[in-house]
Every structure is written in structure tokens, then in C-alpha cells.
Protein backbone atom coordinates (compact mmCIF):
# COMPACT_ATOMS: atom_id res chain seq x y z
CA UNK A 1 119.56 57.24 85.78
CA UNK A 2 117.75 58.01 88.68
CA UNK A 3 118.88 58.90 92.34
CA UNK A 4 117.99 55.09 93.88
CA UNK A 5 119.92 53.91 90.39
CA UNK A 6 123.11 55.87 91.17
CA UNK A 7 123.31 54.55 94.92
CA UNK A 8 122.90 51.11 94.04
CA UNK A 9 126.08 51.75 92.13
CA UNK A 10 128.18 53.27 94.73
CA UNK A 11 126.39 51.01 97.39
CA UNK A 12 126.00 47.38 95.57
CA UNK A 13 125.38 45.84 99.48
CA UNK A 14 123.23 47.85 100.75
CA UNK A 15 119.42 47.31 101.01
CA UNK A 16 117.04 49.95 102.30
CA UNK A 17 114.70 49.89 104.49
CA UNK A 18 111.01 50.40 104.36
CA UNK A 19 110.03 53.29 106.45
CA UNK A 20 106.60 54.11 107.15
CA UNK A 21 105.85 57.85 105.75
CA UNK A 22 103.90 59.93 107.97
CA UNK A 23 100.66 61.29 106.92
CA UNK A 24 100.53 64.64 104.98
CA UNK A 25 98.15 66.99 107.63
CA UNK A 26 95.35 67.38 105.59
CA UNK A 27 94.97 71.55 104.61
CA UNK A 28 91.31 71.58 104.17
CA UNK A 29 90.65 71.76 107.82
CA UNK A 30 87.78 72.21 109.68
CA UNK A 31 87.42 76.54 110.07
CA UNK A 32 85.36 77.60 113.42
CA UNK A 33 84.40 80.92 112.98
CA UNK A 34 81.50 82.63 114.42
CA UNK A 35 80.90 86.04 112.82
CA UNK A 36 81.47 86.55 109.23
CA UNK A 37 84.82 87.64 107.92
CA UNK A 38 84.50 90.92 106.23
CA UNK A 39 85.51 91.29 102.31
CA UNK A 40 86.28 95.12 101.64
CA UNK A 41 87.39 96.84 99.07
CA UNK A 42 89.12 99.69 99.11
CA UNK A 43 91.55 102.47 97.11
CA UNK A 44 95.08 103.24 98.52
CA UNK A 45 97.28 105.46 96.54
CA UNK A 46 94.94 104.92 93.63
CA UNK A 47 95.30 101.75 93.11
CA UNK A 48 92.75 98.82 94.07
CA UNK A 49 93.23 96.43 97.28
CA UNK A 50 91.11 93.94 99.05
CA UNK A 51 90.81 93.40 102.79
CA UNK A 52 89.78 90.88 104.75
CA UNK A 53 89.40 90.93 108.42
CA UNK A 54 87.06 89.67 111.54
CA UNK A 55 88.97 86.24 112.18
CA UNK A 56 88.61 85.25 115.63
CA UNK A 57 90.90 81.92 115.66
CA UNK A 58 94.60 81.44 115.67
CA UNK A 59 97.08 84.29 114.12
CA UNK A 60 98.94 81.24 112.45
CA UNK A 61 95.86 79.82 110.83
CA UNK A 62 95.04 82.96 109.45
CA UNK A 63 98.82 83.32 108.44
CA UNK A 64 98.17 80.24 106.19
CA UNK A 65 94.98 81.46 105.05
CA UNK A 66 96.41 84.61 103.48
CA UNK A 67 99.03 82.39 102.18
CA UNK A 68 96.91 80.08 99.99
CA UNK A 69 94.74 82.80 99.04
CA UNK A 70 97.66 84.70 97.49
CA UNK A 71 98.57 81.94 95.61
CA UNK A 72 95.58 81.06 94.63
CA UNK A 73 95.37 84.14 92.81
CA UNK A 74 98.95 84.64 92.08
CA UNK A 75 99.38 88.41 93.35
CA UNK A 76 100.88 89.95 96.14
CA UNK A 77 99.55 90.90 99.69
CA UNK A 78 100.20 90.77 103.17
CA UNK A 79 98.85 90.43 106.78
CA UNK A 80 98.64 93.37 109.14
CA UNK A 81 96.97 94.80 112.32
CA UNK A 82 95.24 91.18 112.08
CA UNK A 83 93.90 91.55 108.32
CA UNK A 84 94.80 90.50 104.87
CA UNK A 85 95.52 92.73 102.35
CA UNK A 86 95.41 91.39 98.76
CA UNK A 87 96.82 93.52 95.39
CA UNK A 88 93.80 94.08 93.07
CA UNK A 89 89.93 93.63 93.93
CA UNK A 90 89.53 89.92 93.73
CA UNK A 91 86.49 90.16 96.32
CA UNK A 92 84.41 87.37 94.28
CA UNK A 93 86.90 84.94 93.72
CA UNK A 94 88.38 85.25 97.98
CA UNK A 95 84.73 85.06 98.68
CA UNK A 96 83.88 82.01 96.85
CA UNK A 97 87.01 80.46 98.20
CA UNK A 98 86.19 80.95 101.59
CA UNK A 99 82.88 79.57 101.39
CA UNK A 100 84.71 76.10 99.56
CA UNK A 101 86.69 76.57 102.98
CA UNK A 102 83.47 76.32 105.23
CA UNK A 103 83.63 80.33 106.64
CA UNK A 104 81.07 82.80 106.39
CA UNK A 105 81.92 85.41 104.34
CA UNK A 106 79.98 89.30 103.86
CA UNK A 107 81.01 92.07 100.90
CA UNK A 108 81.57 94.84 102.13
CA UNK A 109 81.90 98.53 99.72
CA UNK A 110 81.10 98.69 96.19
């Protein structure tokens, strides 16, 4: 017994409505970017991390960037000093992820 099941139970009179539903904003956006974003990879207390960094848009939009990217790849990470930091060198994968997004991506170390 579903939720509309158990209503129409305690609500025998009732009729819903039929509301429009709003539009879902679409999440593969449009990215304007006009240098590259940098894909480093680096070593901090011995253990590996990758950094990307060079947006020039919105602090929000990148916000959601680092977002997807960490669960695209299931791992941890963070944004600071206007860069992502990802756990683990996953420079390939963020790379080929940002080029499905439409930005311009360049490897940088190692």
C-alpha cells in the first residue's frame, strides 16, 4: 500500500489536484571558461592529491563542480583558496570529465 493508497483511505472525498511540476534545471550547463583549468598532482604528507585550479566564473559553480566530481569518483576532497583538492591522483579520469563538461583542461606534474 502505497502513500496515495493510504490517503484515499483516511480522505475518501478528496480529489487532488493536478499541479504542473517545474522543470528540473538541467546540470550539464553551458561552462565559459577562457584559460585552461590546471590538473596537478601533487604529494602532501606522503600521500597522493589532485588539484585543480584556474576557474575564472562563479565560486558557486565551481562549488558544484567539485561536488559532482567527488562523487563521481566516490572519494573525499574539498575547495580552498579557490581550488579543488581531490584524495588520490585521479588526474585522467577529472580530466576526461571536464572535457564531457565542455572546459579546457592541461596536466600539469608527473
Amino acid at each position: 500500500m502505497d502513500l496515495s493508497d493510504q490517503l484515499k483511505n483516511l480522505f475518501p472525498n478528496h480529489t487532488p489536484e493536478k499541479t504542473p511540476q517545474e522543470e528540473l534545471p538541467i546540470e550539464d550547463t553551458l561552462w565559459i571558461q577562457d584559460a585552461p583549468l590546471i590538473c596537478k598532482y601533487e604529494k602532501r604528507k606522503g600521500k597522493p592529491i589532485t588539484i585543480i585550479e584556474g576557474y575564472t566564473g562563479a565560486t558557486s559553480d565551481f562549488k558544484i563542480l567539485a561536488k559532482e566530481i567527488k562523487t563521481l569518483l566516490g572519494v573525499g576532497g574539498s575547495f580552498k583558496n579557490e581550488s579543488i583538492i581531490i584524495q588520490g591522483d585521479y588526474r585522467n579520469r577529472i580530466m576526461d570529465f571536464l572535457k564531457e563538461k565542455g572546459f579546457k583542461t592541461k596536466r600539469v606534474g608527473g
